[in-house]
C-alpha atoms as a PDB file:
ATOM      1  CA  UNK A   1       0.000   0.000   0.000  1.00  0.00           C
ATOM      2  CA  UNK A   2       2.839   2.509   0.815  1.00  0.00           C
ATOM      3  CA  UNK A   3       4.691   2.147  -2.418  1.00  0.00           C
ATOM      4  CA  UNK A   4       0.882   2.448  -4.224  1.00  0.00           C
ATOM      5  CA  UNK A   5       0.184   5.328  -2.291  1.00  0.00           C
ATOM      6  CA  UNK A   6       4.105   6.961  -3.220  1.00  0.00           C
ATOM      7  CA  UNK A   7       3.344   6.313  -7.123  1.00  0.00           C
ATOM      8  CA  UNK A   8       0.069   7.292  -7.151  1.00  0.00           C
ATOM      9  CA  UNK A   9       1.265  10.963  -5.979  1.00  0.00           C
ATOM     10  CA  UNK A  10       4.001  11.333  -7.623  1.00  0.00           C
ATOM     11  CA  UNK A  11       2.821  10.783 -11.070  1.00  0.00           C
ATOM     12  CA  UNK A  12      -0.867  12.792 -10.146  1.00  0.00           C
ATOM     13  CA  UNK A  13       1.594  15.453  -9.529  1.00  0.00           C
ATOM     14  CA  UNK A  14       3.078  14.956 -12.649  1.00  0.00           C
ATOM     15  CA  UNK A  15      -0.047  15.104 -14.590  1.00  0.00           C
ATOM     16  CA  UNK A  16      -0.478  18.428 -13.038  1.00  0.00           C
ATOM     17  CA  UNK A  17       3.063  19.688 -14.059  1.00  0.00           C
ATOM     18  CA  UNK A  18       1.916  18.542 -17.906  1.00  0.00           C
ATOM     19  CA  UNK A  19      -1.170  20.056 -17.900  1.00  0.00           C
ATOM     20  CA  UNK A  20      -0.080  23.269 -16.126  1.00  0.00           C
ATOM     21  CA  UNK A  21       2.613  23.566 -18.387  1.00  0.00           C
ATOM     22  CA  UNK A  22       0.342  23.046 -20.769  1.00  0.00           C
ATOM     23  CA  UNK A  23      -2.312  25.937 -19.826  1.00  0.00           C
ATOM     24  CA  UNK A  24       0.017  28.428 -18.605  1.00  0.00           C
ATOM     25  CA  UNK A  25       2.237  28.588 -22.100  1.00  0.00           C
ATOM     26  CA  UNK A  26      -1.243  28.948 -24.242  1.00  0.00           C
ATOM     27  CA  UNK A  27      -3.199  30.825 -21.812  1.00  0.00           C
ATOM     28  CA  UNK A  28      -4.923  34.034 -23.480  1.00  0.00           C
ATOM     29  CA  UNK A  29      -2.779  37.445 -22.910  1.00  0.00           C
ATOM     30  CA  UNK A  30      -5.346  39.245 -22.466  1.00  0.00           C
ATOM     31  CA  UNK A  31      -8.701  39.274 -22.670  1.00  0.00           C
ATOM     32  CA  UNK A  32     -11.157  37.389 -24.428  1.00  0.00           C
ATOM     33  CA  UNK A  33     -14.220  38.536 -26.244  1.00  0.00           C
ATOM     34  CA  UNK A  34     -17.044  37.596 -23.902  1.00  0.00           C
ATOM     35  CA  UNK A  35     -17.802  37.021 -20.263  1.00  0.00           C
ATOM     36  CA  UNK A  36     -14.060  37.285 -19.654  1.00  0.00           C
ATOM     37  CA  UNK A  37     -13.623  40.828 -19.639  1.00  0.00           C
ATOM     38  CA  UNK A  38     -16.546  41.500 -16.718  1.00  0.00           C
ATOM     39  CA  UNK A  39     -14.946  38.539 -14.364  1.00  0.00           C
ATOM     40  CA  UNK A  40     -11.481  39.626 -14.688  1.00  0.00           C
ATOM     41  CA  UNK A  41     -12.609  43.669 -14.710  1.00  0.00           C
ATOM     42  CA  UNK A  42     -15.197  42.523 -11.172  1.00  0.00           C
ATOM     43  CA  UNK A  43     -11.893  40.556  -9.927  1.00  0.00           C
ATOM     44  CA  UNK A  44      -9.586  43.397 -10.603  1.00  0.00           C
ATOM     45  CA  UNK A  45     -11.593  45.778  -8.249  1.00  0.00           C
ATOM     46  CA  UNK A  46     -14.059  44.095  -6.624  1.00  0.00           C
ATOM     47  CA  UNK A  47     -17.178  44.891  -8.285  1.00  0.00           C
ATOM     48  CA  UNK A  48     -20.651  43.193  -8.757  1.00  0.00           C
ATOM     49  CA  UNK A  49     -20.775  41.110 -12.034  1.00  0.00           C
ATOM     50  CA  UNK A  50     -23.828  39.508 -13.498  1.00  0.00           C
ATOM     51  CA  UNK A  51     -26.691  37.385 -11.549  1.00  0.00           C
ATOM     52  CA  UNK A  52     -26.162  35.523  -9.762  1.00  0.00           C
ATOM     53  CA  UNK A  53     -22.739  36.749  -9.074  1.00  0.00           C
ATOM     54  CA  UNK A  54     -19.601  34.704  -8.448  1.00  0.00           C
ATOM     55  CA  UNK A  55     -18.023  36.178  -4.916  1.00  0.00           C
ATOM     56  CA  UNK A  56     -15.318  33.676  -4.139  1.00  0.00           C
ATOM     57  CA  UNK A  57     -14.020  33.919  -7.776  1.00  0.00           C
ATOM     58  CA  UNK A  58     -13.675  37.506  -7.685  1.00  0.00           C
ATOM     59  CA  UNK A  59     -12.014  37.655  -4.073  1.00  0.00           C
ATOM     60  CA  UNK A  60      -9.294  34.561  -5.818  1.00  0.00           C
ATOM     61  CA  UNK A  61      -8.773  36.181  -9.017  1.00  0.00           C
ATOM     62  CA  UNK A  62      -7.857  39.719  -7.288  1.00  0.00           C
ATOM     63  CA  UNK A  63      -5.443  37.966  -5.225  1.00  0.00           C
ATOM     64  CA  UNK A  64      -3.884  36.921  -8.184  1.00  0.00           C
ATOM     65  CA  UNK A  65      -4.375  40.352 -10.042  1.00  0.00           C
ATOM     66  CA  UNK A  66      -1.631  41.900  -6.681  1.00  0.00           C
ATOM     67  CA  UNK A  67       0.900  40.033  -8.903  1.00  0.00           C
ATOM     68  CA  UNK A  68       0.601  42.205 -11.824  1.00  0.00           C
ATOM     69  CA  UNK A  69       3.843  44.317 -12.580  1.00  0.00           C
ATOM     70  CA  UNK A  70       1.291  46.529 -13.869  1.00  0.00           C
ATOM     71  CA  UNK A  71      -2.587  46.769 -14.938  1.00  0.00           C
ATOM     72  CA  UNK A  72      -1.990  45.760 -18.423  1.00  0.00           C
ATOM     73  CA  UNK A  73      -1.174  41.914 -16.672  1.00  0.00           C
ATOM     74  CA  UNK A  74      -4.161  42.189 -14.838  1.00  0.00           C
ATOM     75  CA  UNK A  75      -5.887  39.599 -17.634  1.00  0.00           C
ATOM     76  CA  UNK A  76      -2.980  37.964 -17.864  1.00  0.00           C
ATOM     77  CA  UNK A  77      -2.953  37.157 -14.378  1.00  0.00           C
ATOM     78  CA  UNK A  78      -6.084  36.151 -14.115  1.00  0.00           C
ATOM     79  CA  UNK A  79      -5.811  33.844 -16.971  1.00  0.00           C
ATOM     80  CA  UNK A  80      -3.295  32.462 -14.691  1.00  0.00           C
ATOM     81  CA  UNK A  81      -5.219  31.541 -12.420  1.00  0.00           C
ATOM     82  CA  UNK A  82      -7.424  29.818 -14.233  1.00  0.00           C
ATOM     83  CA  UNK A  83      -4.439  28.069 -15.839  1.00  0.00           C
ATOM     84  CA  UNK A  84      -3.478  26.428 -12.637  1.00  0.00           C
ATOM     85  CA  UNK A  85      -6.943  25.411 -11.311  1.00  0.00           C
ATOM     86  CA  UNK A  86      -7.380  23.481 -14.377  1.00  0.00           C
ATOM     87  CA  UNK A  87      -4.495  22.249 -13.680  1.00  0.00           C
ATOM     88  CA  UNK A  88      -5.456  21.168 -10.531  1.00  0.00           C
ATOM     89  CA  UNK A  89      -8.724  19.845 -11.754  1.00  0.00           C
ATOM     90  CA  UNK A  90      -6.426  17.452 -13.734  1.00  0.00           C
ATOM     91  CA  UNK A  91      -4.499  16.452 -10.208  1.00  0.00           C
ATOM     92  CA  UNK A  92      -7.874  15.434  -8.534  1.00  0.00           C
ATOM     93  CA  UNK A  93      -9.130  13.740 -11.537  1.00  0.00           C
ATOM     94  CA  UNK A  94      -5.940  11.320 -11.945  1.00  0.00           C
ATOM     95  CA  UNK A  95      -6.556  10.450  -8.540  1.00  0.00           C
ATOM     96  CA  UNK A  96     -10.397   9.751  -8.673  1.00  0.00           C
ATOM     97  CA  UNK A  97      -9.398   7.361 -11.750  1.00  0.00           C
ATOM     98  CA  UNK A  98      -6.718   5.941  -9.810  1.00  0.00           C
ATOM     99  CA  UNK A  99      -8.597   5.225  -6.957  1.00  0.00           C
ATOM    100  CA  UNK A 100     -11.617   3.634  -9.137  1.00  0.00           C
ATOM    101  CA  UNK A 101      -9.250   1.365 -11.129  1.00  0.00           C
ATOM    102  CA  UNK A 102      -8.280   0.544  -8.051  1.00  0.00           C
ATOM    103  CA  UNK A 103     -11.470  -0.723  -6.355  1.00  0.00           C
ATOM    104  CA  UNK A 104     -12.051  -2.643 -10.144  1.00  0.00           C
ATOM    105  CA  UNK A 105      -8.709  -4.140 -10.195  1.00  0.00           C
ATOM    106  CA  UNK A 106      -7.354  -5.191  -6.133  1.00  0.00           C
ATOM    107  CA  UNK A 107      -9.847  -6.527  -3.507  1.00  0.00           C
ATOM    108  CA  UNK A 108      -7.260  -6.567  -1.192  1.00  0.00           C
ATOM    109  CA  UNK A 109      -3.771  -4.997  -0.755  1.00  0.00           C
ATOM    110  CA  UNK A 110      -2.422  -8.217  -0.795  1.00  0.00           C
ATOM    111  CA  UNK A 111      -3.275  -8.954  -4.585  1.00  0.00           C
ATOM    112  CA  UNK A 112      -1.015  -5.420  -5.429  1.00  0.00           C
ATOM    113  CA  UNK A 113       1.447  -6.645  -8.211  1.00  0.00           C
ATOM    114  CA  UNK A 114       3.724  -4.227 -10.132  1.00  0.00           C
ATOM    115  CA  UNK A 115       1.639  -5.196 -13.577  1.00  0.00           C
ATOM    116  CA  UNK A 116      -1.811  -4.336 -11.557  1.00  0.00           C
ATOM    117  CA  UNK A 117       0.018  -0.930 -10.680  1.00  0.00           C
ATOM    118  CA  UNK A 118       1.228  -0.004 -13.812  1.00  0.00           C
ATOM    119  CA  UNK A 119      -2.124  -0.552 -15.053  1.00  0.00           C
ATOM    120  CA  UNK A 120      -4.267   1.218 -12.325  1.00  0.00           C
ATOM    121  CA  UNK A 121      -1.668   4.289 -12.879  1.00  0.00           C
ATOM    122  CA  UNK A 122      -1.403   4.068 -16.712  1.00  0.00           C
ATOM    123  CA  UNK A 123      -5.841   4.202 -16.562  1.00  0.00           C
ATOM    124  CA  UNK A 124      -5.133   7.426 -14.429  1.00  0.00           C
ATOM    125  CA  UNK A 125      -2.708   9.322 -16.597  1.00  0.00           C
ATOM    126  CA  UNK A 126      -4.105   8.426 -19.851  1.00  0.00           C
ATOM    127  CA  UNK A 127      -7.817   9.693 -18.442  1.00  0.00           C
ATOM    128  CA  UNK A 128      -6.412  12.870 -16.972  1.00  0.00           C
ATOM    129  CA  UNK A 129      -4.056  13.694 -20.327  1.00  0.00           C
ATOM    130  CA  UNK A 130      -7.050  13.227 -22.545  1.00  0.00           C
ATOM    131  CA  UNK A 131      -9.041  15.308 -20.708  1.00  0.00           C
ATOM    132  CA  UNK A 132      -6.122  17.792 -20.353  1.00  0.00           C
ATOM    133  CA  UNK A 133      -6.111  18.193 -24.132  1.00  0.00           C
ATOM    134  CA  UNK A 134      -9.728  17.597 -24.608  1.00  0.00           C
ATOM    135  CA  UNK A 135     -11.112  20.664 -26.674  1.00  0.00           C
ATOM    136  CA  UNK A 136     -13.736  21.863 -24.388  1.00  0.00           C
ATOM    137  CA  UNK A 137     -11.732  22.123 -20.967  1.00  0.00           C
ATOM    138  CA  UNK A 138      -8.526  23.237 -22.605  1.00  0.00           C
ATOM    139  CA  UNK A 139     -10.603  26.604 -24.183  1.00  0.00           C
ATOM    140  CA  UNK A 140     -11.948  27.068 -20.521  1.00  0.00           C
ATOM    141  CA  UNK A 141      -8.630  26.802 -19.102  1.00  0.00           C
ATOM    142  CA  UNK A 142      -6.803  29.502 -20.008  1.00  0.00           C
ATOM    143  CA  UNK A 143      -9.118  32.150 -19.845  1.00  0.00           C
ATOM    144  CA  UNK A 144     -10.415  34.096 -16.654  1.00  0.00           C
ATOM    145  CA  UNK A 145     -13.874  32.771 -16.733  1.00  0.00           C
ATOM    146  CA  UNK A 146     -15.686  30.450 -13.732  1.00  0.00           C
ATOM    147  CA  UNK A 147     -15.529  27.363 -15.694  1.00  0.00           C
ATOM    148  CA  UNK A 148     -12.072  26.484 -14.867  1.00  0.00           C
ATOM    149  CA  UNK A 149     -12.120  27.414 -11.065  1.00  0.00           C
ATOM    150  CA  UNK A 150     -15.876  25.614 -10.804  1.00  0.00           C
ATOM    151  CA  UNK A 151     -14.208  22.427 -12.590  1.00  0.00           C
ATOM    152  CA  UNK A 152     -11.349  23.090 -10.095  1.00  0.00           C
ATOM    153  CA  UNK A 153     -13.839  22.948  -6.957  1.00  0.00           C
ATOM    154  CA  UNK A 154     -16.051  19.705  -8.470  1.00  0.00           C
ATOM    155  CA  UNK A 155     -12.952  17.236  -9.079  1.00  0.00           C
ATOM    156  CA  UNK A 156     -11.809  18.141  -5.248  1.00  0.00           C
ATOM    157  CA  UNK A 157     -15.252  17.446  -3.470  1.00  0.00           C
ATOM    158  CA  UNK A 158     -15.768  14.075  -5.516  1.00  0.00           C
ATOM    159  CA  UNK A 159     -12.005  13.199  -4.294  1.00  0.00           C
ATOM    160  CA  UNK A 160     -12.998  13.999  -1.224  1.00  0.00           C
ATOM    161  CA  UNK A 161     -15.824  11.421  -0.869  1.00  0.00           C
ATOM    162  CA  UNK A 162     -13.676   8.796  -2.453  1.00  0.00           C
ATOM    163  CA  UNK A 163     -11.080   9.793   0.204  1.00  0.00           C
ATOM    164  CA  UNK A 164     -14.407   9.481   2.882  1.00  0.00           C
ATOM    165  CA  UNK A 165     -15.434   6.029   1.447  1.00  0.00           C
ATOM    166  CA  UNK A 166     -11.707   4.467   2.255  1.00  0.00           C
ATOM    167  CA  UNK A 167     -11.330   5.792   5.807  1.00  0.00           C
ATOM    168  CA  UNK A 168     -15.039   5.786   6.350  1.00  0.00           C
ATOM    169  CA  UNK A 169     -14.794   3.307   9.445  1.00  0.00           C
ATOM    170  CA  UNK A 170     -12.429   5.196  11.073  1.00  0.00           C
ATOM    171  CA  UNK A 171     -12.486   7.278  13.899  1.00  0.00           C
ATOM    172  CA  UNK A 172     -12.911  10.782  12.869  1.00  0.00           C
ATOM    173  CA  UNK A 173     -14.026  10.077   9.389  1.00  0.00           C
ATOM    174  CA  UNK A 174     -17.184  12.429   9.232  1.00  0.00           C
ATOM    175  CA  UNK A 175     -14.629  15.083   8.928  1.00  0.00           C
ATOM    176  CA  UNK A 176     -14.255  14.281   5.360  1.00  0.00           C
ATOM    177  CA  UNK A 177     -17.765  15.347   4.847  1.00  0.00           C
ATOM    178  CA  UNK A 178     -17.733  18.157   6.717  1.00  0.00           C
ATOM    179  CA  UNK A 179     -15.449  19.525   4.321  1.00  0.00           C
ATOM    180  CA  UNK A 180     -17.321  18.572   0.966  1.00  0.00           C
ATOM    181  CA  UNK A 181     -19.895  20.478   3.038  1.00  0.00           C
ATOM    182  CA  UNK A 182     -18.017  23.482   3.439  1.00  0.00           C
ATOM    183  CA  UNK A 183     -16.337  22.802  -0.145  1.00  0.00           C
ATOM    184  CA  UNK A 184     -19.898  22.977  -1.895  1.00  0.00           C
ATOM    185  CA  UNK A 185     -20.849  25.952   0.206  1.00  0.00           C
ATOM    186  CA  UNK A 186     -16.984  27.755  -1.132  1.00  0.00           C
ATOM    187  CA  UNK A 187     -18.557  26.419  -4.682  1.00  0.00           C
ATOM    188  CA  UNK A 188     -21.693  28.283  -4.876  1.00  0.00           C
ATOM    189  CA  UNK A 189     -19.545  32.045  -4.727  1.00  0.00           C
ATOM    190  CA  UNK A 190     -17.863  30.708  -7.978  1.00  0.00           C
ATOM    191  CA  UNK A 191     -20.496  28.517  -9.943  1.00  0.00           C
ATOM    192  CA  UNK A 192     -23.560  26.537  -9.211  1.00  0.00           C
ATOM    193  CA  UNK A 193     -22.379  23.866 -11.621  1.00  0.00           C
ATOM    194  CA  UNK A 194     -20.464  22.104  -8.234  1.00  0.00           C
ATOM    195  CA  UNK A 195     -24.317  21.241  -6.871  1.00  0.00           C
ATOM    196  CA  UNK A 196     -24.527  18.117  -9.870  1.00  0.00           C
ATOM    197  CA  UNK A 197     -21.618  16.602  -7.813  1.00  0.00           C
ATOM    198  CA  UNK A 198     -24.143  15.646  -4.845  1.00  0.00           C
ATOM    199  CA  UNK A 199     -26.356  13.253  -6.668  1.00  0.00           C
ATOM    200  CA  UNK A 200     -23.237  11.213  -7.122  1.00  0.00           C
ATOM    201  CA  UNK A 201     -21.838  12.212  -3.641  1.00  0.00           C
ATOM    202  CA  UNK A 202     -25.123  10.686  -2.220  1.00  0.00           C
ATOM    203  CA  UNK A 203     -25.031   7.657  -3.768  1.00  0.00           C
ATOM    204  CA  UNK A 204     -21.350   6.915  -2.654  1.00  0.00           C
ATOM    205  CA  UNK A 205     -22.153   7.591   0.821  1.00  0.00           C
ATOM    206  CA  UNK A 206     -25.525   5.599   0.380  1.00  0.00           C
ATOM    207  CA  UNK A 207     -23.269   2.431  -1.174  1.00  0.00           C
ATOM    208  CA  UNK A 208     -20.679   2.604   1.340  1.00  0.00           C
ATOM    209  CA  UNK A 209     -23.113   3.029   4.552  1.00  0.00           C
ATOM    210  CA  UNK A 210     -25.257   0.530   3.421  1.00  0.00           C
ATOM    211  CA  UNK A 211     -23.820  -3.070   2.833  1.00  0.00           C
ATOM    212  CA  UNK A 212     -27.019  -4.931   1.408  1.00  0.00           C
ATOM    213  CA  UNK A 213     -28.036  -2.240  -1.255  1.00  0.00           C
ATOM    214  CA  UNK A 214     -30.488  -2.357  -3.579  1.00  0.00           C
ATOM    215  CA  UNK A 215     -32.483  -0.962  -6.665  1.00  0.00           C
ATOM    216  CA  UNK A 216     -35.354   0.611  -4.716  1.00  0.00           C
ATOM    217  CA  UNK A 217     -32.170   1.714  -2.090  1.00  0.00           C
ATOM    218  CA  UNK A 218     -30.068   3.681  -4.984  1.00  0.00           C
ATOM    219  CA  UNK A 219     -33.628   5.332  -6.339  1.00  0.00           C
ATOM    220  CA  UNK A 220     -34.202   6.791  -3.052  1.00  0.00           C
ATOM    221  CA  UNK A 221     -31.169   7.531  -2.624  1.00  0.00           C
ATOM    222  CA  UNK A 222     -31.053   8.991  -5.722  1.00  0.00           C
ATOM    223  CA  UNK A 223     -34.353  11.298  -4.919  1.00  0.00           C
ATOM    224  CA  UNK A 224     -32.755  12.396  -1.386  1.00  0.00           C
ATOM    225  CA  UNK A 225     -30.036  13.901  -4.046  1.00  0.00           C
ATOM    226  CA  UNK A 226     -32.137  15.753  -6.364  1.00  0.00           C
ATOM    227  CA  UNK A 227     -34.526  16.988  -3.326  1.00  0.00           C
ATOM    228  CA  UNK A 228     -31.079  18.272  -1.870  1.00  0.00           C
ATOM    229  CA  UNK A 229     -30.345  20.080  -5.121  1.00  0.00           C
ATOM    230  CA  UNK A 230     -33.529  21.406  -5.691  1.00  0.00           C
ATOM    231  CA  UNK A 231     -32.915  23.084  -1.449  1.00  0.00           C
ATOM    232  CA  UNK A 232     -29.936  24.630  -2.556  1.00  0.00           C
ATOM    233  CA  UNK A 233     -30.485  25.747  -5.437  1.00  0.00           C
ATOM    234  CA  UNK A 234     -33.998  27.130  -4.924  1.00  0.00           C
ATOM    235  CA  UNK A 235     -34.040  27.481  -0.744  1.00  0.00           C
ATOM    236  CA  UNK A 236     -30.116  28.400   0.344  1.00  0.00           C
ATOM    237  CA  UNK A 237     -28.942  30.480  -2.169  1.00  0.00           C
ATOM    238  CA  UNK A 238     -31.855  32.499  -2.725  1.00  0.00           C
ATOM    239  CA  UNK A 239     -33.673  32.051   0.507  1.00  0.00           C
ATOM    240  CA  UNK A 240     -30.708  33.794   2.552  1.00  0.00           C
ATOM    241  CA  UNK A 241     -30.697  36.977   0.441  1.00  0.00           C
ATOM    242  CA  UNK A 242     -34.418  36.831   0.571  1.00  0.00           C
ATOM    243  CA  UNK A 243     -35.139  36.515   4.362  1.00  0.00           C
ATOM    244  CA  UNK A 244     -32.519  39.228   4.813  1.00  0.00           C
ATOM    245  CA  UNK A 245     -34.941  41.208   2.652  1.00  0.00           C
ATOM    246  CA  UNK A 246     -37.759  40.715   5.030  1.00  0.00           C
ATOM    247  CA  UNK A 247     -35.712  41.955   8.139  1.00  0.00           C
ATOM    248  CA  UNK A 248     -34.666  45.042   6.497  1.00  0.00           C
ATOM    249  CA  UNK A 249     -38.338  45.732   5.903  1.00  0.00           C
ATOM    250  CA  UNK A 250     -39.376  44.866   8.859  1.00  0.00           C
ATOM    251  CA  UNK A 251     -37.086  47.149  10.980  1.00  0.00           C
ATOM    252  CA  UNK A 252     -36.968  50.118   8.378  1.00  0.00           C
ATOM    253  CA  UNK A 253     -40.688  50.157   7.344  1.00  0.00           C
ATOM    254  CA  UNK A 254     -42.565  48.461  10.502  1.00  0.00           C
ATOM    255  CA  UNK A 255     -40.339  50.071  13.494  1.00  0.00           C
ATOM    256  CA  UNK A 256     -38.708  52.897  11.598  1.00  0.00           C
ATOM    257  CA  UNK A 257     -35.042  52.371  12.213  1.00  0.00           C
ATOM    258  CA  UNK A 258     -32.574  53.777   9.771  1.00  0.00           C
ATOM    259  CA  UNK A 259     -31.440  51.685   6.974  1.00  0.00           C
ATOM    260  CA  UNK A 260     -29.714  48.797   7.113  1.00  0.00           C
ATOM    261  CA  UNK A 261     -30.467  48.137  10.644  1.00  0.00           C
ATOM    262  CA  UNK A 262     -32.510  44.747   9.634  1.00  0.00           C
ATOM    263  CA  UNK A 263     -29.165  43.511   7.209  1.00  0.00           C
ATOM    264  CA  UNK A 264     -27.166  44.106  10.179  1.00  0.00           C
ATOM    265  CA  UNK A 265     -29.325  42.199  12.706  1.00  0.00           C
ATOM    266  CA  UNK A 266     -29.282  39.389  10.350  1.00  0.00           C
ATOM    267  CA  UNK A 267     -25.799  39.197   9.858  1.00  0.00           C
ATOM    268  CA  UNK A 268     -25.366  38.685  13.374  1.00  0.00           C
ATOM    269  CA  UNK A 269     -28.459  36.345  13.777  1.00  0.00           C
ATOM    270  CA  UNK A 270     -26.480  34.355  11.051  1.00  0.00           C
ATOM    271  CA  UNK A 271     -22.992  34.377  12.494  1.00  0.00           C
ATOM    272  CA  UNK A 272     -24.783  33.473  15.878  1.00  0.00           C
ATOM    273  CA  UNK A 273     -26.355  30.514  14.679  1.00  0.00           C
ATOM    274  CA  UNK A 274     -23.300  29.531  12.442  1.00  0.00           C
ATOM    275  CA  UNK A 275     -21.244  29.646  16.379  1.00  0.00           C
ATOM    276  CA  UNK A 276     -24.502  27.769  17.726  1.00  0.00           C
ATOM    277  CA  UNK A 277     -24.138  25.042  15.352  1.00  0.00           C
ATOM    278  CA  UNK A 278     -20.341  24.890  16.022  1.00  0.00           C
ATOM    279  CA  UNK A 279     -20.554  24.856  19.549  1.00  0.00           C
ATOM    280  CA  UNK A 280     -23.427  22.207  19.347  1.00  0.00           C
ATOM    281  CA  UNK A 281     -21.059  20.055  17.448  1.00  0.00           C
ATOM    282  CA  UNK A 282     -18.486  19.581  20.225  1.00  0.00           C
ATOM    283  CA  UNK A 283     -20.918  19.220  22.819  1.00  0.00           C
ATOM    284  CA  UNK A 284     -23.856  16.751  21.568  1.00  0.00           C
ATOM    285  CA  UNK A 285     -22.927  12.398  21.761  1.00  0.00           C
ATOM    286  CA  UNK A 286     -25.191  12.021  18.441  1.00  0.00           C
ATOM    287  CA  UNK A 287     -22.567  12.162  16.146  1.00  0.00           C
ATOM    288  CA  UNK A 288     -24.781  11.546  13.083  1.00  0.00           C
ATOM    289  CA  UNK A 289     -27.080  14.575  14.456  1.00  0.00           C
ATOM    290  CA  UNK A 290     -23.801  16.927  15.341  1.00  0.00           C
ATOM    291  CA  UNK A 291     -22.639  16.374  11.970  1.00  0.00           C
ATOM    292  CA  UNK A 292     -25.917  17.086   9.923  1.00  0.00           C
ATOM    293  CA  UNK A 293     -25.815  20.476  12.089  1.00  0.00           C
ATOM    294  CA  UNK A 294     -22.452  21.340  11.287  1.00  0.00           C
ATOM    295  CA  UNK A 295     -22.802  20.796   7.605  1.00  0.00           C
ATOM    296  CA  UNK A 296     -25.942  23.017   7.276  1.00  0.00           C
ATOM    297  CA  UNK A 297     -24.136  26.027   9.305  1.00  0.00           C
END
């Protein structure tokens, strides 16, 4: 297992090197002729860009823009930046081949032989290299648009419940989920297209958690998945902006404080139940219960 686990990393860091060499010598110098211009302009200083905005991508790529030696890099910059989180796209998705030959080829560490390794990494690097060069991803990679970073985001949270399902009877393990949790949250500032991982992240966990599964099993499973989407997409992302809405009303129009006194009293509402659910999570024994609480806040 060690010497799988030493390959395995050392060539998924290799197929990063390829592809980021890759993307960073043909990414766009400056700007190109579309959405591009308003993400990387929004990055650059922190504007709004178009419904329904993309937060976390703007607050990344203007990191990146401080490395401009001056504002005519500022697209190339961010083109960098896209450049590398296809790049690390790539990384994640050698790895999630790697580990799925895996389970296909070796039952048990045991039945490891070098020809079963060669092949489980030769699946990995030839999947990630074709999608490296695949048309589609490469165009999306080395321009400054949400694509790349959103592609970035979705190979690490389906890693990350292939990286729950082999510790998953360990001590400790729920914190694997926790983070795909916060990880989809982090996803929503940069693109929505991160909430199609869940269907699949549900039935993983539903496969793993559940020895004897069957067909009526995965469809329910498979509903629980699309109801989730269908909350976040349709409850959380508009529903917090919405019921801040209502406070704001309600204090400005109903008791006549001055503006913004209802955003600003849900804010803190927010933050308090985000510490609430935090604090919960240390002190309740219902570890299944703790960690649904902590993933919602």
């Amino acid at each position: 297992m060690r010497q799988y686990r030493l390959v395995d990393n050392i060539l998924g860091w290799v197929a990063f090197a390829i592809a980021a060499f890759t993307y960073c010598s043909t990414i766009e110098p400056t700007a190109s002729f579309w959405d591009c211009p308003e993400f990387i302009t929004t990055g650059y200083k922190l504007e709004i860009g178009h419904p329904p905005g993309a937060p976390f991508f703007m607050l990344v790529a203007n990191f990146f823009t401080h490395f401009a030696s001056d504002p005519t890099q500022v697209a190339r910059m961010v083109n960098l930046m896209s450049a590398l989180l296809s790049a690390t796209c790539i990384l994640f998705l050698y790895w999630t081949i790697t580990h799925l030959a895996r389970r296909l080829v070796v039952k048990d560490w045991n039945e490891l032989t070098t020809g079963k390794l060669i092949a489980i990494e030769a699946s990995g690097m030839v999947g990630a290299l074709i999608y490296t060069w695949s048309d589609t991803f490469w165009f999306s990679a080395v321009e400054g648009e949400v694509y790349a970073f959103s592609s970035a985001i979705t190979a690490v949270v389906f890693w990350l419940i292939l990286k729950w399902e082999d510790h998953a009877d360990e001590p400790h393990s729920d914190r694997w989920l926790v983070l795909i949790a916060y990880m989809t949250g982090l996803s929503v500032g940069v693109h929505l297209l991160n909430l199609l991982c869940l269907p699949a992240i549900v039935l993983v966990y539903y496969y793993k958690r559940v020895p004897n599964a069957d067909l009526k099993g995965s469809l329910i499973a498979l509903l629980i998945s699309f109801a989730l989407v269908y909350a976040v997409l349709y409850g959380v992302v508009p529903g917090i902006v919405k019921v801040g809405g209502w406070f704001e009303l309600f204090f400005v129009n109903t008791l006549g404080m001055p503006f913004n006194t209802g955003e600003i009293v849900y804010i803190f509402l927010l933050i308090a139940s985000v510490i609430w659910a935090i604090w919960e999570t240390y002190q309740a024994k219902n570890s299944s219960r703790d960690m649904r609480r902590e993933n919602l806040a």
